[in-house]
PDB file of N, CA and C in Angstrom:
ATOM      1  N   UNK A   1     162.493  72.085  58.296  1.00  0.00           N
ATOM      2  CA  UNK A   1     162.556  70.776  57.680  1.00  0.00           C
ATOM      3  C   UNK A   1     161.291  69.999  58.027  1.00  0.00           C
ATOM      4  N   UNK A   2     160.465  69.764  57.258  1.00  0.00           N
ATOM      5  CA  UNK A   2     159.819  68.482  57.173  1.00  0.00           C
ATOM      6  C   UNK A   2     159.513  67.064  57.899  1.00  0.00           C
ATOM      7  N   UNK A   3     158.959  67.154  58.855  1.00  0.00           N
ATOM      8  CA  UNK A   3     159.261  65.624  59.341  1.00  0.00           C
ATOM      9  C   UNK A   3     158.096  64.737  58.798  1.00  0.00           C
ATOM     10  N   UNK A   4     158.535  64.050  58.219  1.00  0.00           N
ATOM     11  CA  UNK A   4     157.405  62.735  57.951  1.00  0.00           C
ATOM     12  C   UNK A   4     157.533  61.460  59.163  1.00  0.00           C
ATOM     13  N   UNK A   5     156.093  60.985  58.937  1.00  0.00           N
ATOM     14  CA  UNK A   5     155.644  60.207  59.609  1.00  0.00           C
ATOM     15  C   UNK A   5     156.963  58.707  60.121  1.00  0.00           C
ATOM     16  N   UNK A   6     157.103  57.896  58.599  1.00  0.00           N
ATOM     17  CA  UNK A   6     158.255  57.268  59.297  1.00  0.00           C
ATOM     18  C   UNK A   6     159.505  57.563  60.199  1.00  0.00           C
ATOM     19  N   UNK A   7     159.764  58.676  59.235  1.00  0.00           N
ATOM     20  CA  UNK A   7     160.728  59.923  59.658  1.00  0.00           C
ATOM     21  C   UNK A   7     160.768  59.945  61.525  1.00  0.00           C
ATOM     22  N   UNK A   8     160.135  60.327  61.833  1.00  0.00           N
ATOM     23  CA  UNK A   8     159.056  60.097  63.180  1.00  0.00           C
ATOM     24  C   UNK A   8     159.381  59.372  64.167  1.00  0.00           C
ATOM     25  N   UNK A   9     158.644  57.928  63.508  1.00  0.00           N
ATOM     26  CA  UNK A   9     158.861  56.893  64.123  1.00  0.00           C
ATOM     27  C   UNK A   9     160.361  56.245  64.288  1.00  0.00           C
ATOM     28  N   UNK A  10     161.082  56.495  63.352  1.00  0.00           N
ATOM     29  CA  UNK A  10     162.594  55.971  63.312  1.00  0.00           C
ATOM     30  C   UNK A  10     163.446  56.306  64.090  1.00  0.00           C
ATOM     31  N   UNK A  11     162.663  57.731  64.474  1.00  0.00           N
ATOM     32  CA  UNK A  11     163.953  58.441  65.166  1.00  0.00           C
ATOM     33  C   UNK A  11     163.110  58.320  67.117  1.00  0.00           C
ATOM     34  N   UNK A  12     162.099  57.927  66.938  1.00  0.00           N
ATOM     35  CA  UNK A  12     161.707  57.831  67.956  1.00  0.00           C
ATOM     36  C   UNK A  12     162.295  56.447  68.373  1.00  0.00           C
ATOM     37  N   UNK A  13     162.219  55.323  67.611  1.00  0.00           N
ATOM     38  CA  UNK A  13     163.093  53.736  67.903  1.00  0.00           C
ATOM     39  C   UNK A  13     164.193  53.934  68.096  1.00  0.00           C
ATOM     40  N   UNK A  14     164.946  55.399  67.239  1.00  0.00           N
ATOM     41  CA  UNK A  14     166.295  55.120  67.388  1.00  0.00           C
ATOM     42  C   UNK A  14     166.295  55.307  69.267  1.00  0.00           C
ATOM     43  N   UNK A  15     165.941  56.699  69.733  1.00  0.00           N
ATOM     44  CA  UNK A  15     165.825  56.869  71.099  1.00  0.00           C
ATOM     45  C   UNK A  15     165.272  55.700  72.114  1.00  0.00           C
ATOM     46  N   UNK A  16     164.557  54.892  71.232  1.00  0.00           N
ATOM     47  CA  UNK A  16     164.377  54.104  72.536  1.00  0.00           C
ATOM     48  C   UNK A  16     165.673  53.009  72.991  1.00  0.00           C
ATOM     49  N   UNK A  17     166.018  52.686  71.540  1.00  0.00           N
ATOM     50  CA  UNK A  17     167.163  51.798  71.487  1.00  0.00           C
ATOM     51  C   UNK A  17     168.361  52.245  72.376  1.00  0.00           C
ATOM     52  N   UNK A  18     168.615  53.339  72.027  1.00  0.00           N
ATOM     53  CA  UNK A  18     169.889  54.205  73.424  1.00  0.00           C
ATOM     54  C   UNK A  18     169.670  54.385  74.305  1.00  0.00           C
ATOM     55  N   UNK A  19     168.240  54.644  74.802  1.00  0.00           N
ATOM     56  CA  UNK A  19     167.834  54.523  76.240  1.00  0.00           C
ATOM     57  C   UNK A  19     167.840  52.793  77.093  1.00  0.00           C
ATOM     58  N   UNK A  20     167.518  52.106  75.967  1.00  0.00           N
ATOM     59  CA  UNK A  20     167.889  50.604  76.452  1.00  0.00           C
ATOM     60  C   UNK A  20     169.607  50.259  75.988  1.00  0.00           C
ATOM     61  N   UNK A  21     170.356  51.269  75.763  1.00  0.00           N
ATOM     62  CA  UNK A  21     171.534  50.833  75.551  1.00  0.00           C
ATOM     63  C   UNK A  21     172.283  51.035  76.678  1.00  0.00           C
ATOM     64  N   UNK A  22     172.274  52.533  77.210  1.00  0.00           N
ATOM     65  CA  UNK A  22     172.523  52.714  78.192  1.00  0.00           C
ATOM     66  C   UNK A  22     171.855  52.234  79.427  1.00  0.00           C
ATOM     67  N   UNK A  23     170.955  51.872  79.387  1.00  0.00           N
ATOM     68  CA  UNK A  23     170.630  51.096  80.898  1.00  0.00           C
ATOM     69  C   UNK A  23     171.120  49.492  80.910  1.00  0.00           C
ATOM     70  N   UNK A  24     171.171  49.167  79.422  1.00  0.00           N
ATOM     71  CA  UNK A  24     171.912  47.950  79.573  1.00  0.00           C
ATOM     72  C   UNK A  24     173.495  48.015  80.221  1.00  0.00           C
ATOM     73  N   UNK A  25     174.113  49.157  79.353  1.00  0.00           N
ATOM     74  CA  UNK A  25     175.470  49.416  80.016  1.00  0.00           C
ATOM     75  C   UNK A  25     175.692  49.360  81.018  1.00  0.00           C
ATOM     76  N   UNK A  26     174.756  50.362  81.907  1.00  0.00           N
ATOM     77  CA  UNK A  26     174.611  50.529  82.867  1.00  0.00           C
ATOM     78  C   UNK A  26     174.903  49.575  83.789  1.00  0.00           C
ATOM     79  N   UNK A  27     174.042  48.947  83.648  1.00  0.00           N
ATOM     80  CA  UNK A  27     173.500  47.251  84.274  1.00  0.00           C
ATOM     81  C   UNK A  27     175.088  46.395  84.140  1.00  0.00           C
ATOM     82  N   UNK A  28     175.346  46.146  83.231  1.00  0.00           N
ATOM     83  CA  UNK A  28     176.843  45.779  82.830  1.00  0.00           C
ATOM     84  C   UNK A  28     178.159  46.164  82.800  1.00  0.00           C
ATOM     85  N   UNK A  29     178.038  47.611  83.540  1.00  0.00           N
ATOM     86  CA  UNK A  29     179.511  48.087  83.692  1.00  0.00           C
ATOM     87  C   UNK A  29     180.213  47.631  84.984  1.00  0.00           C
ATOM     88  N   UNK A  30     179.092  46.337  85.601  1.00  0.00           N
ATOM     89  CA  UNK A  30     179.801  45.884  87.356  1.00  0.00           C
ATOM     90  C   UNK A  30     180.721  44.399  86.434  1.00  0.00           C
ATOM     91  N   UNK A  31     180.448  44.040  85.235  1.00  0.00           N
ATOM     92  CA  UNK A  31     180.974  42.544  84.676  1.00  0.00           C
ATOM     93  C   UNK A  31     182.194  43.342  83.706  1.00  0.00           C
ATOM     94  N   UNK A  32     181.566  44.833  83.763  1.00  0.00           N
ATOM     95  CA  UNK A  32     183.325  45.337  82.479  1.00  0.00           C
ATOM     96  C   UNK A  32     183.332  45.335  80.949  1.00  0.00           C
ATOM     97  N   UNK A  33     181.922  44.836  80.998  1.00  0.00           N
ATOM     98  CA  UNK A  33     181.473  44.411  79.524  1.00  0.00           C
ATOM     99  C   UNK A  33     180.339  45.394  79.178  1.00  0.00           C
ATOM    100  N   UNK A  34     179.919  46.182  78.443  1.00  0.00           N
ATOM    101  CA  UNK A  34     179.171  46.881  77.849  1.00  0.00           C
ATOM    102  C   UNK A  34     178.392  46.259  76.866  1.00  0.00           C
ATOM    103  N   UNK A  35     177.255  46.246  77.162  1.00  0.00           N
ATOM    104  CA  UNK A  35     176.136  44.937  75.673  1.00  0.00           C
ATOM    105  C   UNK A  35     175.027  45.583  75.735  1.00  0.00           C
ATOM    106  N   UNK A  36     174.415  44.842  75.060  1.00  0.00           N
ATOM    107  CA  UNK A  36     173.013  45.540  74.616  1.00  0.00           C
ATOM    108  C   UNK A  36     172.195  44.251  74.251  1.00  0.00           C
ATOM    109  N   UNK A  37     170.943  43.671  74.924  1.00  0.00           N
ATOM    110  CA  UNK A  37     170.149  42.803  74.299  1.00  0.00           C
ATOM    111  C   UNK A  37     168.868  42.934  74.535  1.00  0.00           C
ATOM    112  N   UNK A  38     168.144  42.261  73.653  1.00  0.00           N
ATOM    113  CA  UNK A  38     166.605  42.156  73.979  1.00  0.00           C
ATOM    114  C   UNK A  38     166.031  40.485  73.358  1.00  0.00           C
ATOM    115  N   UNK A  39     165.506  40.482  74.787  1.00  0.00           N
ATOM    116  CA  UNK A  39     165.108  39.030  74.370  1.00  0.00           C
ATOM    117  C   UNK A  39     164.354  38.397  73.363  1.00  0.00           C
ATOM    118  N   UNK A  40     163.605  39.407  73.101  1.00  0.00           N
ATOM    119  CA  UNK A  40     162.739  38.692  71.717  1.00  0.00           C
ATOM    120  C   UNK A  40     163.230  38.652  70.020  1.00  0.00           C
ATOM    121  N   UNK A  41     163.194  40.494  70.661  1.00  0.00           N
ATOM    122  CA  UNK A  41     164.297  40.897  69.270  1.00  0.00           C
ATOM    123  C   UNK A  41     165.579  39.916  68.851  1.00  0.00           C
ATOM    124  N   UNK A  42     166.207  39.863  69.336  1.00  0.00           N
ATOM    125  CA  UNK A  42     167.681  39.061  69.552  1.00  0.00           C
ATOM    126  C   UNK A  42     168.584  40.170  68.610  1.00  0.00           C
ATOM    127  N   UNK A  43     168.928  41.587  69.563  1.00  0.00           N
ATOM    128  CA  UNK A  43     169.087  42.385  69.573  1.00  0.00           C
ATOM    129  C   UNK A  43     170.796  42.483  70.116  1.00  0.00           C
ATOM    130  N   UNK A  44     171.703  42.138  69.384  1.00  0.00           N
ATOM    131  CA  UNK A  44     172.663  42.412  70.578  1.00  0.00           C
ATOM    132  C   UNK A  44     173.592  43.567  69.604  1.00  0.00           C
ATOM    133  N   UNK A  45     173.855  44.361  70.769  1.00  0.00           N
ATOM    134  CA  UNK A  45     174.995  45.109  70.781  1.00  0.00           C
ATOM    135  C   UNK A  45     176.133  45.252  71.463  1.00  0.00           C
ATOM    136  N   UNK A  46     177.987  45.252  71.069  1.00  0.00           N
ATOM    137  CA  UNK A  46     178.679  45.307  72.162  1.00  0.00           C
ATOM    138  C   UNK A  46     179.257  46.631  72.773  1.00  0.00           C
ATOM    139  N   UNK A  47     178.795  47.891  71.796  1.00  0.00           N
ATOM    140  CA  UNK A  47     179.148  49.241  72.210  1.00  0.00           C
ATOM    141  C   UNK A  47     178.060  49.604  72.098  1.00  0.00           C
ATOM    142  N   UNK A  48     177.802  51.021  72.707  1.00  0.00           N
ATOM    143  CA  UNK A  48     176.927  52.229  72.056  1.00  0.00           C
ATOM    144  C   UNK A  48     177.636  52.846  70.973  1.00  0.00           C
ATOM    145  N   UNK A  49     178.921  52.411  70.184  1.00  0.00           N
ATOM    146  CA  UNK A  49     179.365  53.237  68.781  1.00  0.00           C
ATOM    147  C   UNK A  49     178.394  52.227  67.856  1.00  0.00           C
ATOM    148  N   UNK A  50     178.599  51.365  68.372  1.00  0.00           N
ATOM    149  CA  UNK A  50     177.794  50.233  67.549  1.00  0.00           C
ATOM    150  C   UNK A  50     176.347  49.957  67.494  1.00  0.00           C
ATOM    151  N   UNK A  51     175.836  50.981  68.250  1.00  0.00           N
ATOM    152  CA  UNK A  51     174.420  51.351  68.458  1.00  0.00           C
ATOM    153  C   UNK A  51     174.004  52.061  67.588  1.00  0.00           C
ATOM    154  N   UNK A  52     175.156  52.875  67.776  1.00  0.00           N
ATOM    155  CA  UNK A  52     174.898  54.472  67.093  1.00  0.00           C
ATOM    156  C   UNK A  52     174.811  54.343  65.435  1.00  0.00           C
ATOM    157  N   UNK A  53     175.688  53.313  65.232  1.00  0.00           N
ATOM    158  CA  UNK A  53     175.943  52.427  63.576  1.00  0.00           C
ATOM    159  C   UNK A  53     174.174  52.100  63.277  1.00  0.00           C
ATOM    160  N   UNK A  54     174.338  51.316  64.034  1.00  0.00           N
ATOM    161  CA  UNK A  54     173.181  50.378  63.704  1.00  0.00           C
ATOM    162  C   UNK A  54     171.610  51.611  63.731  1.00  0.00           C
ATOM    163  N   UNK A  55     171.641  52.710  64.860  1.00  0.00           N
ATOM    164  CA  UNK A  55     170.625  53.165  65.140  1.00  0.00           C
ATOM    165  C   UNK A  55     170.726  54.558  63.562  1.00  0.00           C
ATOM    166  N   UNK A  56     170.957  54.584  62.668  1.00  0.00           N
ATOM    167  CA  UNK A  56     171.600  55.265  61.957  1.00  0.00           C
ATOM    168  C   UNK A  56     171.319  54.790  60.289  1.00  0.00           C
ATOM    169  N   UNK A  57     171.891  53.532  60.379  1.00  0.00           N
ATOM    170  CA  UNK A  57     171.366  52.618  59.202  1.00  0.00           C
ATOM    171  C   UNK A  57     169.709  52.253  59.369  1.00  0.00           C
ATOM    172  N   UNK A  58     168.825  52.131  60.655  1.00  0.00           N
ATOM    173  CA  UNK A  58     168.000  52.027  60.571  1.00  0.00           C
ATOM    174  C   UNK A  58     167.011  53.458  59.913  1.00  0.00           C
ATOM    175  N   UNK A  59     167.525  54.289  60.877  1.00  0.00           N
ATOM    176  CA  UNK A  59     167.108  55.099  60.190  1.00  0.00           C
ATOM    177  C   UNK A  59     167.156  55.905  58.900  1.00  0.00           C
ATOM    178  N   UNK A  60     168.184  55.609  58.006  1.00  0.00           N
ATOM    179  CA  UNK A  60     168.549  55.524  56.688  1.00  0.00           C
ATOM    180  C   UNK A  60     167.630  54.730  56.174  1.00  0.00           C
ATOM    181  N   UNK A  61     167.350  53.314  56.311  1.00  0.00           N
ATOM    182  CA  UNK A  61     166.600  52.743  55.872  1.00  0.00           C
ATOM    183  C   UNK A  61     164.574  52.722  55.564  1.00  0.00           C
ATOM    184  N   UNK A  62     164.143  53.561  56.888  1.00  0.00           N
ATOM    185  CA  UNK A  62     163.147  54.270  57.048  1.00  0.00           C
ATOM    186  C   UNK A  62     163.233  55.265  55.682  1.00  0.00           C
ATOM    187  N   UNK A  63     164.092  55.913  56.103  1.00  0.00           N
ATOM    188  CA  UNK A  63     163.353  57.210  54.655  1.00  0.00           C
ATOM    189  C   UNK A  63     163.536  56.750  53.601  1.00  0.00           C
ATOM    190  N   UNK A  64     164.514  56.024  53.189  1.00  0.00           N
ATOM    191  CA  UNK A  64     164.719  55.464  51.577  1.00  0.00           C
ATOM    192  C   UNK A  64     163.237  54.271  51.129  1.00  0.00           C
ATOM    193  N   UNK A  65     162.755  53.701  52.480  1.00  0.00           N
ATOM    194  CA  UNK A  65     161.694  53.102  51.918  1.00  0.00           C
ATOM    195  C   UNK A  65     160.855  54.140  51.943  1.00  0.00           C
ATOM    196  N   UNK A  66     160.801  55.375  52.681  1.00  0.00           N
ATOM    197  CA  UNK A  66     159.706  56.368  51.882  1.00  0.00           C
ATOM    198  C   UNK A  66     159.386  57.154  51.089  1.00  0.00           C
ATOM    199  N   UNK A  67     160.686  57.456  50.600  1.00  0.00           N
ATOM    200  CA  UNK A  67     160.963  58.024  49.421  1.00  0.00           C
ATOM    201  C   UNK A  67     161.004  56.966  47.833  1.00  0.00           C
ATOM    202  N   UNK A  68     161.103  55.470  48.085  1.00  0.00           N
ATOM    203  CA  UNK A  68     161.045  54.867  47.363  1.00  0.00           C
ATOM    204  C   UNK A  68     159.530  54.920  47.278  1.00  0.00           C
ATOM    205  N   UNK A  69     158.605  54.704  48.082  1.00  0.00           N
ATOM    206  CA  UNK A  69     156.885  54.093  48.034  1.00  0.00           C
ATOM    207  C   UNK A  69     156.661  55.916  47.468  1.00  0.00           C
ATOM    208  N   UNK A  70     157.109  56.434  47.743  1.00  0.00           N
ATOM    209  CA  UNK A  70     156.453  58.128  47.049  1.00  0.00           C
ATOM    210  C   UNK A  70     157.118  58.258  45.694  1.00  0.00           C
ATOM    211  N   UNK A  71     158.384  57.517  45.087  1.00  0.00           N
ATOM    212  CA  UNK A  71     158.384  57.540  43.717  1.00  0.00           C
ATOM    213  C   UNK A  71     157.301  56.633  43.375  1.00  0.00           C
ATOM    214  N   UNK A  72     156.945  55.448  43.106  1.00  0.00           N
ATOM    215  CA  UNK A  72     155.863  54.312  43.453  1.00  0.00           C
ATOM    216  C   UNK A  72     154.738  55.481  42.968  1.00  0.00           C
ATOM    217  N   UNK A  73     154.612  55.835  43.707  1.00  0.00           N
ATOM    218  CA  UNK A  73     152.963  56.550  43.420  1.00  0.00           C
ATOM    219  C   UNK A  73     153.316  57.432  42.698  1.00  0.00           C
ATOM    220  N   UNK A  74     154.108  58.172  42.409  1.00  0.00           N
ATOM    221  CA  UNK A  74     154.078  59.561  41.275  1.00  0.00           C
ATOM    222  C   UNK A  74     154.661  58.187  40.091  1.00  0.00           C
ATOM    223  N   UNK A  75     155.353  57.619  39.907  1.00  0.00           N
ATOM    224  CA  UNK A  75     155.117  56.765  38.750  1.00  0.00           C
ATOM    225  C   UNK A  75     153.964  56.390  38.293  1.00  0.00           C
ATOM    226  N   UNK A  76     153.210  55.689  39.526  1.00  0.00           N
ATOM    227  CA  UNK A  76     152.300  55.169  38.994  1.00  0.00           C
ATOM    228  C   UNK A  76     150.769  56.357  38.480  1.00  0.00           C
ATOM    229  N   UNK A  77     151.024  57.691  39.198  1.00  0.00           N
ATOM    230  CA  UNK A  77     149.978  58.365  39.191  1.00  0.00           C
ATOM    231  C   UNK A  77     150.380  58.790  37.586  1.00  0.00           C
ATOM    232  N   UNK A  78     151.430  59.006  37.380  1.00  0.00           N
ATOM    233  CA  UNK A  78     152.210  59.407  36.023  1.00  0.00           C
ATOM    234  C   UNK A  78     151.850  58.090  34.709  1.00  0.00           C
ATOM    235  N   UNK A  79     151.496  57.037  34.669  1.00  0.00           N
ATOM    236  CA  UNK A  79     151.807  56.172  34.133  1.00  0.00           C
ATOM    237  C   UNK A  79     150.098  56.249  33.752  1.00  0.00           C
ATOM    238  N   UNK A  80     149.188  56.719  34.830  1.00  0.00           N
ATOM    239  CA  UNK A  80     147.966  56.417  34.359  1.00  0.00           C
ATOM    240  C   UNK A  80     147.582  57.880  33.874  1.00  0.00           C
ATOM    241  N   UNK A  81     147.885  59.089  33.847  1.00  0.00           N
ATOM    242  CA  UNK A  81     147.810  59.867  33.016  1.00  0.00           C
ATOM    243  C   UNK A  81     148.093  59.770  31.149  1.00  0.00           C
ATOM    244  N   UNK A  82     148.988  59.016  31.317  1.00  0.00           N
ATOM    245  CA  UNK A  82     149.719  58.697  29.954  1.00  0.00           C
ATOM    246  C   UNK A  82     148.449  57.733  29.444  1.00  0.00           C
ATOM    247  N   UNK A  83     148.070  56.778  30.265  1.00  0.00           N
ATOM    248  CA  UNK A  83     146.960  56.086  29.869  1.00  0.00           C
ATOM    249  C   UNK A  83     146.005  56.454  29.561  1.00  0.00           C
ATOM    250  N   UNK A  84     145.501  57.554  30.178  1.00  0.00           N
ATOM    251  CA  UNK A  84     144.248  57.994  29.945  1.00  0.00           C
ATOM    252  C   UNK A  84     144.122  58.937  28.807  1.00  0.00           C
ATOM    253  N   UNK A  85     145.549  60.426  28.005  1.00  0.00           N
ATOM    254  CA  UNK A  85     145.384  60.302  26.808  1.00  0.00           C
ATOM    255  C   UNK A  85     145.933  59.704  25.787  1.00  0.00           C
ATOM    256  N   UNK A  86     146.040  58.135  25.923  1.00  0.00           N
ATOM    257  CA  UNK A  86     145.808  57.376  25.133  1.00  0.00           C
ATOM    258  C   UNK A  86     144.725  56.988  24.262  1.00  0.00           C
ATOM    259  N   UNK A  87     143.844  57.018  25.871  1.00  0.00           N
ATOM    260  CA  UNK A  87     142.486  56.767  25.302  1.00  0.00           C
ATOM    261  C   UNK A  87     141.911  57.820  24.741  1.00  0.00           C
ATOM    262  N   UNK A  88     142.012  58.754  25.046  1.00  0.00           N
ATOM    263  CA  UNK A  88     141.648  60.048  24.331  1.00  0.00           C
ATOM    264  C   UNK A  88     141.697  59.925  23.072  1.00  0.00           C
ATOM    265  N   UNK A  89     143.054  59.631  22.619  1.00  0.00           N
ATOM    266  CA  UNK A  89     143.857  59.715  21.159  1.00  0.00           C
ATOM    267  C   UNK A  89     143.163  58.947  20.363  1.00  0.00           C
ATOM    268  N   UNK A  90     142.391  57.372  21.240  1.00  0.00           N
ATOM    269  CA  UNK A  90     141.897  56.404  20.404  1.00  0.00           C
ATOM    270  C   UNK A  90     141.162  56.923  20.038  1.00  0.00           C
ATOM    271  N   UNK A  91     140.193  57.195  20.785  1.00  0.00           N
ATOM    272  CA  UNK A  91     138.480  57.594  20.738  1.00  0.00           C
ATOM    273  C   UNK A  91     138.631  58.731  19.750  1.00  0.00           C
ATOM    274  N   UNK A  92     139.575  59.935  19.594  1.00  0.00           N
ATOM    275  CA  UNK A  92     139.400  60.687  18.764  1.00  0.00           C
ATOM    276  C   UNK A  92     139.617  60.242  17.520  1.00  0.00           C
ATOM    277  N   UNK A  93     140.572  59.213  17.082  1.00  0.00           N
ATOM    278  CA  UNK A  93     140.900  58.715  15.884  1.00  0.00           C
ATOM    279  C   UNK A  93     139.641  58.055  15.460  1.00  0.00           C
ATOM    280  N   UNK A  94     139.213  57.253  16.308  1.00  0.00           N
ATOM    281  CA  UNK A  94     137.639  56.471  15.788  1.00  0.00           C
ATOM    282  C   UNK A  94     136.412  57.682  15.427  1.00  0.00           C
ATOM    283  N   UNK A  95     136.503  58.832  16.399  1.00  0.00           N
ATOM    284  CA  UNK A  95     135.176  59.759  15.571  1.00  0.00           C
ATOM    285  C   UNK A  95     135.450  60.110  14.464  1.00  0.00           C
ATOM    286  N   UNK A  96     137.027  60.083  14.278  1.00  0.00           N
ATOM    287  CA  UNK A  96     137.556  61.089  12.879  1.00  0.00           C
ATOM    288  C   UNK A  96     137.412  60.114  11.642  1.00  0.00           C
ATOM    289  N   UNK A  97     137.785  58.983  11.829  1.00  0.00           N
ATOM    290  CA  UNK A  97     137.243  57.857  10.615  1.00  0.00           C
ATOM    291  C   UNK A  97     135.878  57.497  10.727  1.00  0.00           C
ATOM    292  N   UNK A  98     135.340  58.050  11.647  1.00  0.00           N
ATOM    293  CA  UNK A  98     133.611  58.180  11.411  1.00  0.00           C
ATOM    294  C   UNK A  98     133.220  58.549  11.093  1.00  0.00           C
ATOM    295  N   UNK A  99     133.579  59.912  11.127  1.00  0.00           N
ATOM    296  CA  UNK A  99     133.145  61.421  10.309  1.00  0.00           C
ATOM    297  C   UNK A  99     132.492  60.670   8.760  1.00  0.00           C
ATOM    298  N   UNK A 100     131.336  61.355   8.689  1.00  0.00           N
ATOM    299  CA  UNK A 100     130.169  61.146   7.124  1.00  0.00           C
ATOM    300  C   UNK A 100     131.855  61.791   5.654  1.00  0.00           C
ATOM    301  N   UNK A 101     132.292  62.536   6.071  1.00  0.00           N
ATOM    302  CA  UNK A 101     133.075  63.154   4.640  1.00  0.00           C
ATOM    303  C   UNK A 101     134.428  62.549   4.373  1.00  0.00           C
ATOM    304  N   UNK A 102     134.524  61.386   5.416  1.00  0.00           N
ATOM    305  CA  UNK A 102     136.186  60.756   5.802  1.00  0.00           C
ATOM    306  C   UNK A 102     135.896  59.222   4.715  1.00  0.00           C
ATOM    307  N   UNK A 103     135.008  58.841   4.226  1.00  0.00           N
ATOM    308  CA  UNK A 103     134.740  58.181   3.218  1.00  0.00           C
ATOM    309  C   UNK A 103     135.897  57.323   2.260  1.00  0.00           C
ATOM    310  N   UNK A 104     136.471  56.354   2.443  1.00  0.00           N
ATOM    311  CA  UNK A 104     137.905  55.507   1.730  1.00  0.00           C
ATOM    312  C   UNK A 104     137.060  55.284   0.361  1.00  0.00           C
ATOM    313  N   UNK A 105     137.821  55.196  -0.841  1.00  0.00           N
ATOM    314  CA  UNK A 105     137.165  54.814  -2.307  1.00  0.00           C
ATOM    315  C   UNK A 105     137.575  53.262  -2.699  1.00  0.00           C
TER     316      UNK A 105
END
């Protein structure tokens, strides 16, 4: 299988996120409460099932934006082919009513 680049990175965040889940737990299994935060992020979690949710949808979300930006470009690489024999089509129609024997009465 294939790994792409976001691909990659997503699953590398997902790991970091469980490694800060469990040390949060960790940290929090003397209060009985199991959480998950980060101060900047404003990151909270109250399980690791709910990690696992969240770390999951993120990464769902990673490939669908890369598979969306790679339709994006084969559209668009597709869209300017079509353009270009267009122009073809023009330019040939204009030599052909140019032609000396193509003459209207």
């Amino acid at each position: 299988m294939r790994r792409t680049i976001s691909n990659k990175l997503a699953v590398a965040y997902v790991n970091e996120q469980a490694t800060i889940a469990v040390q949060q737990e960790w940290l929090a299994s003397g209060c009985g409460v199991p959480a998950v935060s980060l101060s900047k992020g404003e990151f909270y979690v109250k399980s690791l099932a709910s990690l696992s949710v969240c770390s999951q949808l993120l990464l769902n979300n990673a490939q669908l934006k890369e598979m969306n930006y790679n339709k994006i470009k084969m559209l668009h690489s597709r869209i300017g082919e079509v353009a270009l024999r267009i122009q073809n089509f023009k330019t040939f129609l204009k030599l052909a009513a140019n032609r000396p024997g193509n003459e209207q009465p």
